[in-house]
Protein backbone atom coordinates (compact mmCIF):
# COMPACT_ATOMS: atom_id res chain seq x y z
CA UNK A 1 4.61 -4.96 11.82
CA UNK A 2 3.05 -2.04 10.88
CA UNK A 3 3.40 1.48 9.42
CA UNK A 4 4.13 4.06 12.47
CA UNK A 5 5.39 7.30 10.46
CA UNK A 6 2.83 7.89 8.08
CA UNK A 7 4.81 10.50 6.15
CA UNK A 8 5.90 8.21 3.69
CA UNK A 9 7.83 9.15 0.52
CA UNK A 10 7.67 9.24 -2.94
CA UNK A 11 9.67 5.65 -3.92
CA UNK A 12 9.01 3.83 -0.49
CA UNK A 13 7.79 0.26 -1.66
CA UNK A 14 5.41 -1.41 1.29
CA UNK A 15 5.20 -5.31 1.33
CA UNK A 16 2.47 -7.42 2.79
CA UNK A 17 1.98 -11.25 3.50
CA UNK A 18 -1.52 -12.58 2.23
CA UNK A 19 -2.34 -15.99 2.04
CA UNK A 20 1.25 -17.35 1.58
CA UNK A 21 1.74 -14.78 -1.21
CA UNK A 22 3.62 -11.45 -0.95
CA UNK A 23 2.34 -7.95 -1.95
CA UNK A 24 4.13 -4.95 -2.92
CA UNK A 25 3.07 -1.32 -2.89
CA UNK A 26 4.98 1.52 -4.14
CA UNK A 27 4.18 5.19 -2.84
CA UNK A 28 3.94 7.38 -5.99
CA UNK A 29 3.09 11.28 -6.99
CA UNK A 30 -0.32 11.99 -8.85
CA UNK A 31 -0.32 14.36 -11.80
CA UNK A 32 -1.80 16.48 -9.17
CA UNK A 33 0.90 15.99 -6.68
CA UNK A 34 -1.29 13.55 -4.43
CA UNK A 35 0.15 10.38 -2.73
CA UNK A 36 -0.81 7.07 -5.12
CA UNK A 37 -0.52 3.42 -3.22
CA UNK A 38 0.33 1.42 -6.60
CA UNK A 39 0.57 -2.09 -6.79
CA UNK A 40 2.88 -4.19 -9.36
CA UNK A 41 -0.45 -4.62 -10.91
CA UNK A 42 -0.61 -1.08 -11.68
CA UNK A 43 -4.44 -0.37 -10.28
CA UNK A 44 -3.57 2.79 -8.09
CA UNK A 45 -5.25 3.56 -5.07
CA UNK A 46 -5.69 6.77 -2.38
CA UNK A 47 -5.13 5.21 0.42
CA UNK A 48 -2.79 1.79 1.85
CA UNK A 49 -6.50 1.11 3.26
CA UNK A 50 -8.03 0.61 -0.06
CA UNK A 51 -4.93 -0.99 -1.73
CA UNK A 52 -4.77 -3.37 1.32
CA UNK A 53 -8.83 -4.20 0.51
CA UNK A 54 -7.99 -4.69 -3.06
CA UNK A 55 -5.70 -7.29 -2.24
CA UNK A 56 -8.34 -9.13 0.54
CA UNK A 57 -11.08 -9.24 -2.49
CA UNK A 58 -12.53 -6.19 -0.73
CA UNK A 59 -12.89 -6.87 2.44
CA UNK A 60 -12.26 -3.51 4.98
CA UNK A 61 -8.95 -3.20 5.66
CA UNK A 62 -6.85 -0.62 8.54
CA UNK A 63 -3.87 -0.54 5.41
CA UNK A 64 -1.16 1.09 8.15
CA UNK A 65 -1.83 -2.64 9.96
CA UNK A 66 -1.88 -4.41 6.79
CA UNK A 67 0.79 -2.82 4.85
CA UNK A 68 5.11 -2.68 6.60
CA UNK A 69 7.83 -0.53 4.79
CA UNK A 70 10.01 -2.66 3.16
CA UNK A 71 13.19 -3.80 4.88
């Protein structure tokens, strides 16, 4: 299922099912005060769109589909 409230805070991890594997993102501040999608792999990301691509080898991906808050 995916994200509806897009106002997501600082802490929330997001988990995603990919090819029999699972994929956690963790909403984080920038230095700047900016939202950062961070996966456990540390690359960091401006949007669950790109983080979601990142994890699909780049193809597009709509990340508030892809991504579902955890629990």
């Amino acid at each position: 299922m995916g994200i509806e409230n897009r106002n997501l805070l600082v802490g929330t991890r997001l988990v995603a099912n990919y090819k029999k594997q699972t994929y956690v993102c963790t909403i984080e501040a920038d230095e700047d005060g900016k939202t950062a999608f961070v996966l456990e792999d540390g690359r960091r990301f401006k949007s669950p769109s790109a983080a979601g691509s990142a994890i699909m080898a780049g193809q597009a991906c709509n990340g508030w589909r892809f991504w579902s808050v955890e629990g």
